[in-house]
Protein backbone atom coordinates (compact mmCIF):
# COMPACT_ATOMS: atom_id res chain seq x y z
CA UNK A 1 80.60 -13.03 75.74
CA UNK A 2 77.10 -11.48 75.55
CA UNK A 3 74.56 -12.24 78.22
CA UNK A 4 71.38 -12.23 75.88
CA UNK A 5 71.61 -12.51 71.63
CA UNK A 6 70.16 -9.42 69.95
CA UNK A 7 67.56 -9.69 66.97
CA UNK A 8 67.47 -7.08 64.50
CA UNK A 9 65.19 -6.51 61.41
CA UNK A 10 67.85 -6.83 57.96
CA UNK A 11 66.10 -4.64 55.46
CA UNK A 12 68.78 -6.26 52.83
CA UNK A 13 67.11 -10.05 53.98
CA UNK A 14 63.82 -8.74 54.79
CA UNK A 15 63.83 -10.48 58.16
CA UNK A 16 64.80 -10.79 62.04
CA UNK A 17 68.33 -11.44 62.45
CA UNK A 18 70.68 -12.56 65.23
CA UNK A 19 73.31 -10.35 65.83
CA UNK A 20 76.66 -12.10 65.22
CA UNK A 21 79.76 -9.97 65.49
CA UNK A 22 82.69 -11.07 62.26
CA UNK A 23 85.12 -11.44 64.80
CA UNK A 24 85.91 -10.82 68.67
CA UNK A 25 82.43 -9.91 69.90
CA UNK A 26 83.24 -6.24 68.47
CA UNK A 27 80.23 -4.58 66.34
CA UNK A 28 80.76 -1.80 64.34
CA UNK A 29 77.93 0.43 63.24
CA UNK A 30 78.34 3.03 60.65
CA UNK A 31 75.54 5.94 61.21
CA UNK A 32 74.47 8.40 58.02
CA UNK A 33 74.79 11.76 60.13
CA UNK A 34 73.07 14.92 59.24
CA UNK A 35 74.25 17.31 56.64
CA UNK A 36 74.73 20.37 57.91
CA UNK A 37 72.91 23.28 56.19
CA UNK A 38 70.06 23.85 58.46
CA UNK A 39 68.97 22.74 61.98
CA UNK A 40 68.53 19.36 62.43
CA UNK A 41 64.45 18.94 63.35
CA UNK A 42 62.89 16.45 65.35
CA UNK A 43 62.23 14.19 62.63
CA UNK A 44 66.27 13.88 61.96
CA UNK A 45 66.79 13.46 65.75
CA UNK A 46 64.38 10.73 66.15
CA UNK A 47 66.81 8.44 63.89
CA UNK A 48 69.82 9.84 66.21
CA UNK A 49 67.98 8.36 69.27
CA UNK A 50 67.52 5.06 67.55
CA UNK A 51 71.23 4.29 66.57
CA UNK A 52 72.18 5.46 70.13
CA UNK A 53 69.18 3.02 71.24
CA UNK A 54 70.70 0.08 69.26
CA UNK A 55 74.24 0.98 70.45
CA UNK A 56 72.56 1.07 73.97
CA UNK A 57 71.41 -1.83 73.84
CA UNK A 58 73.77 -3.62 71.98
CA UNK A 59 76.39 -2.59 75.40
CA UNK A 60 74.17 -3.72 77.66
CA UNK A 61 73.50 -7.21 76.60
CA UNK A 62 77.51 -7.63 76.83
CA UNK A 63 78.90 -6.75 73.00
CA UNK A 64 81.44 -4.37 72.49
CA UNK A 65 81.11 -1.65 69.74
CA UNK A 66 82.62 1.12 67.67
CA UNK A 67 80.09 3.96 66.44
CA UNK A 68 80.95 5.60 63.11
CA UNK A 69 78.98 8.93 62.24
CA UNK A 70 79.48 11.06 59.48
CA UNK A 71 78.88 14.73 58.78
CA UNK A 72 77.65 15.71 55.59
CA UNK A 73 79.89 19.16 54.96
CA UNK A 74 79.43 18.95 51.40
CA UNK A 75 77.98 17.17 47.73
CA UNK A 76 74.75 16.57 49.26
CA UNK A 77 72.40 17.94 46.69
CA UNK A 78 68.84 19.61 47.08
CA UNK A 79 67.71 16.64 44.77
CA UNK A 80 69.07 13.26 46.90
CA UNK A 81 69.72 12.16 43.58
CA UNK A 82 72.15 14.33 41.02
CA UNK A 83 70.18 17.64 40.25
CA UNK A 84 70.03 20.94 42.16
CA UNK A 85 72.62 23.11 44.23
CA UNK A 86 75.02 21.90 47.22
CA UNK A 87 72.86 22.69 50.33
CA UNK A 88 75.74 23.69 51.99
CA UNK A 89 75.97 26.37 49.71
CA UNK A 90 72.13 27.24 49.10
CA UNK A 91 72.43 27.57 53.23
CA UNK A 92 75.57 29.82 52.69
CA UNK A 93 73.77 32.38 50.80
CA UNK A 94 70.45 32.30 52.51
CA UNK A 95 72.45 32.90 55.82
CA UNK A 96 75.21 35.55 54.13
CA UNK A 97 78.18 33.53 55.48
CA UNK A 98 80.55 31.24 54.26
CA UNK A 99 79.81 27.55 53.36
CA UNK A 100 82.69 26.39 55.85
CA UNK A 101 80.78 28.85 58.70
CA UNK A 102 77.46 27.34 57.74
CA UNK A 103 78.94 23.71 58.37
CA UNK A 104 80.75 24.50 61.11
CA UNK A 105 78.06 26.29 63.03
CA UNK A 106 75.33 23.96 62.26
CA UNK A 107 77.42 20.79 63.51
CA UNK A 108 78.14 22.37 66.78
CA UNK A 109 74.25 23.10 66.88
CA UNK A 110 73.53 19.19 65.98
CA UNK A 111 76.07 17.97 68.39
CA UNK A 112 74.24 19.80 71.47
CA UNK A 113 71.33 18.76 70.14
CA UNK A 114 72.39 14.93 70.59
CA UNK A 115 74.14 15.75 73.86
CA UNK A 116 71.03 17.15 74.91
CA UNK A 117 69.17 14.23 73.78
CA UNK A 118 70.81 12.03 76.11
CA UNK A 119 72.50 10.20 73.05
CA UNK A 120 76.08 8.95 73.41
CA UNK A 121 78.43 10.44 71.07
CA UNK A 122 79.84 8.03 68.41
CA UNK A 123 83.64 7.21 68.55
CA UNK A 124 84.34 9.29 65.56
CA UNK A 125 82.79 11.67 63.73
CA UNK A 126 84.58 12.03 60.28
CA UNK A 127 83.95 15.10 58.05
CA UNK A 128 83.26 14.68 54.36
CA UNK A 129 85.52 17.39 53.57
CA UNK A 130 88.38 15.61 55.35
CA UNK A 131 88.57 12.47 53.95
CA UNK A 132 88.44 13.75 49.98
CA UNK A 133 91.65 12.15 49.11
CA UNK A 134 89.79 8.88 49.98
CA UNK A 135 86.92 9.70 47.83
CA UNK A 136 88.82 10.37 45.25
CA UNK A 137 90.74 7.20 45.13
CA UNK A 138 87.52 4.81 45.44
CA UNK A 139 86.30 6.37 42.59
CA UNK A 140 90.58 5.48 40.71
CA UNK A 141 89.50 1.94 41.88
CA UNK A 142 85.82 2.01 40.39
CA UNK A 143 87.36 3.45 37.02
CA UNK A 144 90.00 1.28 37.08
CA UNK A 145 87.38 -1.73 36.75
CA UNK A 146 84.92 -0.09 34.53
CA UNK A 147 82.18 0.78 36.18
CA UNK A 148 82.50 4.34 35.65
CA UNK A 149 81.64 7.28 32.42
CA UNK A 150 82.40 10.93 32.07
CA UNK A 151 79.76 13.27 31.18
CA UNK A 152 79.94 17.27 30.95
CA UNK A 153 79.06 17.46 34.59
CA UNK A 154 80.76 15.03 36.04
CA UNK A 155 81.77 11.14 36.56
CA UNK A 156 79.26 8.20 36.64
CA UNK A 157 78.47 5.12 38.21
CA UNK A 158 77.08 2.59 35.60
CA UNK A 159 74.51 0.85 37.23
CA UNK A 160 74.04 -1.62 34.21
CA UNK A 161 77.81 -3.26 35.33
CA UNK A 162 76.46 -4.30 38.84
CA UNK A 163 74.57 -7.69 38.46
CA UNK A 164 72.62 -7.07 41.61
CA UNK A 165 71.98 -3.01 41.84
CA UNK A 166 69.42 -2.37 43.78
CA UNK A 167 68.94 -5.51 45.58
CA UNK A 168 68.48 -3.31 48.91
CA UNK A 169 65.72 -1.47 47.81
CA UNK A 170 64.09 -4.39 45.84
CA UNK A 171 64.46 -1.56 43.22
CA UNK A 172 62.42 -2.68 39.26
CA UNK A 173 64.81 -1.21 37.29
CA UNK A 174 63.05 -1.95 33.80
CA UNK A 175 60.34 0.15 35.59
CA UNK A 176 62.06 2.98 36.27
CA UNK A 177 60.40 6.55 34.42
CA UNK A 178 62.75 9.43 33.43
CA UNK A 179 62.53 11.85 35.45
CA UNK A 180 60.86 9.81 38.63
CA UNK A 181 63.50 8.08 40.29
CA UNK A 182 66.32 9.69 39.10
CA UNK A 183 65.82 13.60 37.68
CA UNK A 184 66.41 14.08 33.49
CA UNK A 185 69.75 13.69 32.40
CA UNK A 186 70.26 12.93 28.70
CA UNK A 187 74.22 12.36 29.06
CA UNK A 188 73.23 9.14 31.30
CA UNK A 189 73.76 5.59 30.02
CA UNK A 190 70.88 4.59 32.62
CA UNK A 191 67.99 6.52 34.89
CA UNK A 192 69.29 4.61 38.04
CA UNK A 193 73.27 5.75 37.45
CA UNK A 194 74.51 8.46 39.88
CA UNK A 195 77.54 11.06 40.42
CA UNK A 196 80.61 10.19 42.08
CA UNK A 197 81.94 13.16 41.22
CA UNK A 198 80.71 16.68 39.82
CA UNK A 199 82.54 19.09 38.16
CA UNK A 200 82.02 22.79 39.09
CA UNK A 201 80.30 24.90 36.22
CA UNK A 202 82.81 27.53 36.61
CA UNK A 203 85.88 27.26 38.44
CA UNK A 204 86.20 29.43 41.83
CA UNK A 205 82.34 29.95 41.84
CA UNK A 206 81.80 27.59 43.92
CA UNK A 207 83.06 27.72 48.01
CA UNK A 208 83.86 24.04 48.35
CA UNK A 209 85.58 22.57 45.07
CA UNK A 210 88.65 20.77 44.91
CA UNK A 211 91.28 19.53 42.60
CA UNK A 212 91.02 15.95 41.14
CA UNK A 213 92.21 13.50 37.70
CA UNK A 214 89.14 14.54 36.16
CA UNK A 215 88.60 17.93 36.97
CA UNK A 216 87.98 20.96 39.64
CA UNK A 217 84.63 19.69 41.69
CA UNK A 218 83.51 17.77 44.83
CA UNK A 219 82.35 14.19 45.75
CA UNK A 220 78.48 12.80 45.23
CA UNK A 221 76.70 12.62 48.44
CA UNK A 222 76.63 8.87 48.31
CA UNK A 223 80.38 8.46 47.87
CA UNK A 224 81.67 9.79 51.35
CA UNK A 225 79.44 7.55 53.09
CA UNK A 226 80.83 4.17 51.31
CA UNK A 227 84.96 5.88 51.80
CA UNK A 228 84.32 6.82 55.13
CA UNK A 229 82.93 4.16 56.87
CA UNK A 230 85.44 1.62 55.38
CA UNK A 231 88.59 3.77 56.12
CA UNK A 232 87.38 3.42 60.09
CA UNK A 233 85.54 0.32 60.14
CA UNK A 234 86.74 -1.59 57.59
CA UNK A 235 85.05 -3.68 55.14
CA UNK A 236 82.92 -5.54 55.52
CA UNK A 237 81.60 -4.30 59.09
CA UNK A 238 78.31 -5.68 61.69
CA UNK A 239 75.50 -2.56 60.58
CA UNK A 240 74.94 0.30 58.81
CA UNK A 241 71.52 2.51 60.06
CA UNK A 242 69.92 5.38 58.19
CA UNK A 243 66.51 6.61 58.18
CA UNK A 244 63.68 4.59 55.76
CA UNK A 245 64.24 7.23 52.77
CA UNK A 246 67.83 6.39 52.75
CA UNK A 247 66.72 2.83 51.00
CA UNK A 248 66.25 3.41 48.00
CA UNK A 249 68.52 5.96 46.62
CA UNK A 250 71.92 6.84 49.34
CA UNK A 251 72.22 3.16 50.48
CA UNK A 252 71.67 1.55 47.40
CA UNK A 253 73.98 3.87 45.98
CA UNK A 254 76.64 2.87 48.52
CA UNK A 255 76.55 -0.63 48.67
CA UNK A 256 76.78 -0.54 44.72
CA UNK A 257 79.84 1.57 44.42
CA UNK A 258 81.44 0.28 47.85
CA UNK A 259 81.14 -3.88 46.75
CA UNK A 260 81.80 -3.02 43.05
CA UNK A 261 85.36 -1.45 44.55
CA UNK A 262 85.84 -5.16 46.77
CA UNK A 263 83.55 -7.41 45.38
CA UNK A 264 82.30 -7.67 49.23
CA UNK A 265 79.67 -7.09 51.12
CA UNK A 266 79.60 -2.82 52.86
CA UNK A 267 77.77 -4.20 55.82
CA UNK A 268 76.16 -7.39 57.34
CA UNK A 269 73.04 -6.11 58.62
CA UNK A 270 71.11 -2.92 57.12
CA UNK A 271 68.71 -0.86 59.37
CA UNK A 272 66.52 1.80 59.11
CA UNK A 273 64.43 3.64 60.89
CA UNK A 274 60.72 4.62 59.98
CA UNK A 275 59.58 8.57 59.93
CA UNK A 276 58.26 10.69 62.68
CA UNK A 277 55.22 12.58 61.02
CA UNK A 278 53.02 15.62 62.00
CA UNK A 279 49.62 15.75 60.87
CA UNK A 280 50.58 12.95 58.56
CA UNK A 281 53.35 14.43 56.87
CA UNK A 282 56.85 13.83 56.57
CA UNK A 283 58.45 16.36 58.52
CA UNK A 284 60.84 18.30 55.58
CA UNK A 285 63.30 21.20 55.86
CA UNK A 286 62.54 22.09 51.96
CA UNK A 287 58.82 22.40 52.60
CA UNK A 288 59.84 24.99 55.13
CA UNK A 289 58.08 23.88 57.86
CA UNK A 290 59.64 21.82 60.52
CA UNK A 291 59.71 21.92 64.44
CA UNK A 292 63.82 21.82 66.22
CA UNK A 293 64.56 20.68 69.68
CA UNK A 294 64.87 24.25 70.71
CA UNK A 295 61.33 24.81 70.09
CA UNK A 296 60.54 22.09 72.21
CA UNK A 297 62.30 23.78 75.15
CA UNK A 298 60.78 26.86 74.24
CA UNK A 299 57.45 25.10 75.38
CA UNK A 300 59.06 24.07 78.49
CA UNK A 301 59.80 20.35 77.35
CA UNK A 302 62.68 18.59 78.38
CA UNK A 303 64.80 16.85 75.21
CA UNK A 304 64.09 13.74 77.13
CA UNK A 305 60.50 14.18 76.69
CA UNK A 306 60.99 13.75 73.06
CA UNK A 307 63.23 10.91 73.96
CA UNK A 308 60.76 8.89 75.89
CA UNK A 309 57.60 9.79 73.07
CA UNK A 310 60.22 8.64 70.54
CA UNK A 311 60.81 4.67 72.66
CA UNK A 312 56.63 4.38 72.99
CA UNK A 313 57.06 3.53 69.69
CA UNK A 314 58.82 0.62 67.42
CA UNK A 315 61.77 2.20 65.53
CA UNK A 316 60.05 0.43 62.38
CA UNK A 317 56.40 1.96 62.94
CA UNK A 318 55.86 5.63 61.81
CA UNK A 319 55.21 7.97 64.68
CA UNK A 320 52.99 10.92 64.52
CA UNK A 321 54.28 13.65 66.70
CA UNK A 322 51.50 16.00 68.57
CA UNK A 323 51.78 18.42 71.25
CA UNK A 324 49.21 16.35 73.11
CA UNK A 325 51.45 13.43 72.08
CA UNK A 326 54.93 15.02 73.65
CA UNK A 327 52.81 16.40 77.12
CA UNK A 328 51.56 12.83 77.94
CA UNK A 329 55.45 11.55 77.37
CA UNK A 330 56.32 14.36 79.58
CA UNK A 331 54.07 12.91 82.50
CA UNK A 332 54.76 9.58 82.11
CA UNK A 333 58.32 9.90 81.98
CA UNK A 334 58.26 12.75 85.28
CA UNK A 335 56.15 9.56 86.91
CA UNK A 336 58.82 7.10 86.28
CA UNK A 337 61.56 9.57 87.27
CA UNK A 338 59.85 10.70 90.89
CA UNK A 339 59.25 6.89 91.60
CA UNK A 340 63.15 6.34 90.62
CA UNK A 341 64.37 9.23 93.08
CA UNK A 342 61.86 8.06 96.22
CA UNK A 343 63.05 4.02 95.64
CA UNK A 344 65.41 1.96 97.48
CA UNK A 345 68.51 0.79 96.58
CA UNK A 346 67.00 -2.79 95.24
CA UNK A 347 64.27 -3.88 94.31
CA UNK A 348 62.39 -7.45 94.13
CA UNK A 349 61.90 -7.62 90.50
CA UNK A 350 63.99 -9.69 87.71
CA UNK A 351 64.62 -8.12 84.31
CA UNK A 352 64.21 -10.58 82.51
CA UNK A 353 61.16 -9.83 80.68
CA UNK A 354 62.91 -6.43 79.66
CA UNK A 355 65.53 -8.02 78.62
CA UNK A 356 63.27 -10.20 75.81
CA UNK A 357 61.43 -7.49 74.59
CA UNK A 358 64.67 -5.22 74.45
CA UNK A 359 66.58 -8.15 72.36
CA UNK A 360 63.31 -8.74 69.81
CA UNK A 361 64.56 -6.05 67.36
CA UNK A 362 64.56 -3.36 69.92
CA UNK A 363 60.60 -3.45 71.26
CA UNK A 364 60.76 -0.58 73.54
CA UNK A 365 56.91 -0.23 73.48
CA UNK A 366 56.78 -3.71 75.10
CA UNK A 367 59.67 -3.06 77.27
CA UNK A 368 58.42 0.40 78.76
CA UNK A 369 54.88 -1.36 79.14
CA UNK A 370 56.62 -3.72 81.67
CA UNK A 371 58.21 -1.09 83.11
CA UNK A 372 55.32 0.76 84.15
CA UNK A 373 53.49 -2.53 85.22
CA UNK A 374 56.22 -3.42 87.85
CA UNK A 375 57.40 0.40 88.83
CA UNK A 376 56.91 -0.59 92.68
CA UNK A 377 58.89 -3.29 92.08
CA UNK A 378 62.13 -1.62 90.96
CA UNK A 379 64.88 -0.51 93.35
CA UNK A 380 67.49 2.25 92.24
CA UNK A 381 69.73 -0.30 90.76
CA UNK A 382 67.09 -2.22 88.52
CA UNK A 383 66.48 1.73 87.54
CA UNK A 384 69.55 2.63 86.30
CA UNK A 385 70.11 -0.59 85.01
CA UNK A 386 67.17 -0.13 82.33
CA UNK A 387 68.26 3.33 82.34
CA UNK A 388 71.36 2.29 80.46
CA UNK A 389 69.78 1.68 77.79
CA UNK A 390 66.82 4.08 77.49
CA UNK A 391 68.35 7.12 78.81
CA UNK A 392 65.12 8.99 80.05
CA UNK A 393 65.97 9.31 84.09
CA UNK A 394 66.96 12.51 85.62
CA UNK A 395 68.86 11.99 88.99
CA UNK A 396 67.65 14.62 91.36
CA UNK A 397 69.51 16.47 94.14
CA UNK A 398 67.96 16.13 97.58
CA UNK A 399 68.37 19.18 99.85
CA UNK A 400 67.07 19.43 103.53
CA UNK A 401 65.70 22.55 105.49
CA UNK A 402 63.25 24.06 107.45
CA UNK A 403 61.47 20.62 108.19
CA UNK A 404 61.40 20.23 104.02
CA UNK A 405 62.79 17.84 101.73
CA UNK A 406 63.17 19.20 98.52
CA UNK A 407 63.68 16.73 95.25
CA UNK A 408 64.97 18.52 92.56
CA UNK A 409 64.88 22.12 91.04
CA UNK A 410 62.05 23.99 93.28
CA UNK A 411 61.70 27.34 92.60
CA UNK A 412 62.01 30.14 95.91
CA UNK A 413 58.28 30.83 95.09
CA UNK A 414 57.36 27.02 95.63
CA UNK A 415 59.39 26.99 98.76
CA UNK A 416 57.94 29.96 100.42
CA UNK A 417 54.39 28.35 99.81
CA UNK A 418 55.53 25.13 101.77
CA UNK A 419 57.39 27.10 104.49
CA UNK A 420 53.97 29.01 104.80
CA UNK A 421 51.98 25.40 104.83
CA UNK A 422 54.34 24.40 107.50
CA UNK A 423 53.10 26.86 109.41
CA UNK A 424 49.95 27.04 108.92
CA UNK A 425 50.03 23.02 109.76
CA UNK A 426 51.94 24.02 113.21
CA UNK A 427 49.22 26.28 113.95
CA UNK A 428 46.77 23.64 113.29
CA UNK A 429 44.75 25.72 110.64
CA UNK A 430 43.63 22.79 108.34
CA UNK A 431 42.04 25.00 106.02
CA UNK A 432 44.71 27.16 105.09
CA UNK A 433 46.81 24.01 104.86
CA UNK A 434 44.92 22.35 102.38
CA UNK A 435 44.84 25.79 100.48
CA UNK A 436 48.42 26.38 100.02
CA UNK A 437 48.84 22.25 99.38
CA UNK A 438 46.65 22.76 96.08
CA UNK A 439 48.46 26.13 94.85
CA UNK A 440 51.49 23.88 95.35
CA UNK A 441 50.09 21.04 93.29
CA UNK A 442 49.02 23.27 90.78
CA UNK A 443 52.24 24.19 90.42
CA UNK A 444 52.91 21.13 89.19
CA UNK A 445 54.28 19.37 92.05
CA UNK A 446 53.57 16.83 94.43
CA UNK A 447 53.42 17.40 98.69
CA UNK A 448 54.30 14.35 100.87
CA UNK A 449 54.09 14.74 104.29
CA UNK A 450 56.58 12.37 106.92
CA UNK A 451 58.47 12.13 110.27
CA UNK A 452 61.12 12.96 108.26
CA UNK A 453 59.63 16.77 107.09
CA UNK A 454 57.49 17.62 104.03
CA UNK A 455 58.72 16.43 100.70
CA UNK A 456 58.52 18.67 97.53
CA UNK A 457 58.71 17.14 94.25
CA UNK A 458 57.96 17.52 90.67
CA UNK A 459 55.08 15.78 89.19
């Protein structure tokens, strides 16, 4: 049984919700993973850290769970809606490789990234271009009870047979313009219907196109998502996450196609997590300008950095990403992390408080502010037990010579200056002491001096 009851914010309800698992304390969470053109940017990765946040957080307060993610490998579109090339493809030629090199190499680039990042790797990771005999036989079933059409480029969804489309989104569809949701396409019955399945324009021009009852193509975007997370979670299952601009076109398209196919619900609980900006703006791979986790570490940031700037904010509030921003996460998390290596096995300090914050729809802000108000309070184990679910702490390795104690990674150059200080302190010259102890500092490190010997330690 779990020890505390989890609140999450339903977008589908519009409210705070209790977590309660269908059956056997299990929750299944179905993730919308990246597609795989391009390198994922920080903006994609700050979703990532929320769902691992949620499952986190979800283990810790005693539920079990099973992680779905998908990668996108193919039929995502440079429109999210219908129009435009396969970006697999568009990446293909840009990059003078093959689409199935493209995918492949960019997934094994996304999956260090998340490793990197801290973020525990879901229990499977299904590809769209492996499960397209499934695809293809949700969209038999969605034919088979009329709720699809054929155009010349491809097979429908009819919008206008689902009483409640767009009930996610809270979408007006009597308001809808041509050409403003949904891009111009005279052969549709309605602005809001989408592709389940598009037809190549000429047979063996595309890389990724297979064989199907209505013709040589590949799957919509929307459709591996709704075929994929019911073959391994079943239907319905706990929560399905996606960023905020998945509302109102990919998961609206899912739970339309996926509960016209049952007539039940996709998921219980739908949540979403809000943007990471820069300057203001959306961060955006087709605007050409976007910053990756590599450039972070370029800078000489750790990924955890951007982990920790990503929890001082609410999952649900925008979050404007600065360099200023990431170097004050930086110090705040090294402070936490020092105090973590230099504590004692237990502290005096409940976690209860944590623990209330954590379970109000995820309020790390509120969480890490008690954190920092009780850091002399914590032992090692009240560390690592908030640790569990924020993921920020570095353990460091302790090594012991010449009368120093050396936390960490500390460079020869660092080392030499504190053998010299040693000496200098032996020979009772202050001054030159106090020197080398501020060219060490400015180093970026901190000097302690004890019975034990003279500890060394990052900032």
């Amino acid at each position: 049984m779990t020890k505390v009851k989890l609140k999450i914010f339903n977008t589908l309800t519009r409210q705070k919700e209790e977590v309660k698992p269908l059956e056997d304390n299990l929750v299944r969470i179905y993730s919308c993973g990246l597609t795989v053109y391009d390198y994922a940017h920080i903006g994609n990765l700050r979703k990532y850290i929320f769902d691992d946040l949620l499952r986190r957080t979800l283990l810790y307060f005693g539920y079990r769970v099973k992680q779905v993610m998908n990668i996108t490998d193919v039929g995502h579109l440079t429109s999210d809606e219908d129009e435009g090339e396969d970006k697999i493809e568009v990446g293909a030629r840009r990059e003078k490789r093959s689409a199935w090199e493209i995918a492949k190499f960019y997934e094994k680039v996304f999956i260090s990234d998340l490793k990197k990042l801290n973020i525990l790797l879901p229990d499977e990771m299904p590809r769209a271009t492996e499960n397209i005999k499934e695809q293809i036989e949700l969209i038999k079933i969605l034919e088979e009870k009329g709720f699809t059409y054929k155009t010349s480029d491809g097979i429908y969804f009819d919008t206008s047979k689902l009483k409640d489309y767009g009930k996610l989104a809270r979408l007006d569809l009597g308001g809808l313009k041509e050409g403003c949701r949904i891009e111009k396409n005279p052969e549709k019955k309605n602005l809001s219907d989408f592709a389940l399945w598009k037809f190549s324009k000429k047979i063996g021009e595309r890389q990724m196109e297979w064989h199907s009852p209505w013709g040589v193509g590949f799957p919509g975007w929307h459709l591996e998502c709704s075929a994929m997370s019911v073959k391994f979670l079943g239907q319905p299952f706990e929560i399905h996450t996606g960023g905020v601009d998945h509302i109102a076109v990919h998961h609206t398209n899912e739970i339309a196609q996926s509960e016209a196919a049952e007539g039940k619900p996709l998921a219980k609980y739908w949540v979403h997590c809000e943007h990471l900006l820069e300057n203001g703006h959306k961060m955006s791979k087709s605007a050409g300008h976007f910053i990756r986790l590599q450039d972070l570490e370029e800078k000489g940031f750790s990924p955890l950095d951007f982990r920790f700037l990503c929890l001082q904010a609410h999952y649900r509030s925008k979050l404007n990403f600065s360099w200023q921003a990431l170097e004050g996460a930086r110090e705040a998390r090294r402070k936490i992390n020092n105090i973590y290596n230099s504590a004692q096995k237990s502290g005096d300090i409940s976690l209860k408080n944590f623990d209330k914050f954590l379970s109000d729809d995820l309020d790390t802000p509120k969480a890490l502010a008690f954190v920092f108000e009780n850091l002399a309070s914590f032992g090692r184990e009240e560390f690592e037990k908030i640790d569990s679910v924020l993921g920020i702490l570095e353990k460091f390795k302790v090594k012991k010579a010449d009368g120093l104690i050396l936390v960490g990674e500390i460079s020869k150059e660092v080392v030499d200056l504190a053998k010299e200080r040693n000496l200098a302190r032996l020979n009772k010259d202050f001054a030159k002491s106090d020197a080398l102890r501020k060219k060490i500092e400015g180093l970026g490190f901190v000097v302690e001096d004890s019975k034990e010997g003279t500890k060394i330690s990052p900032k």
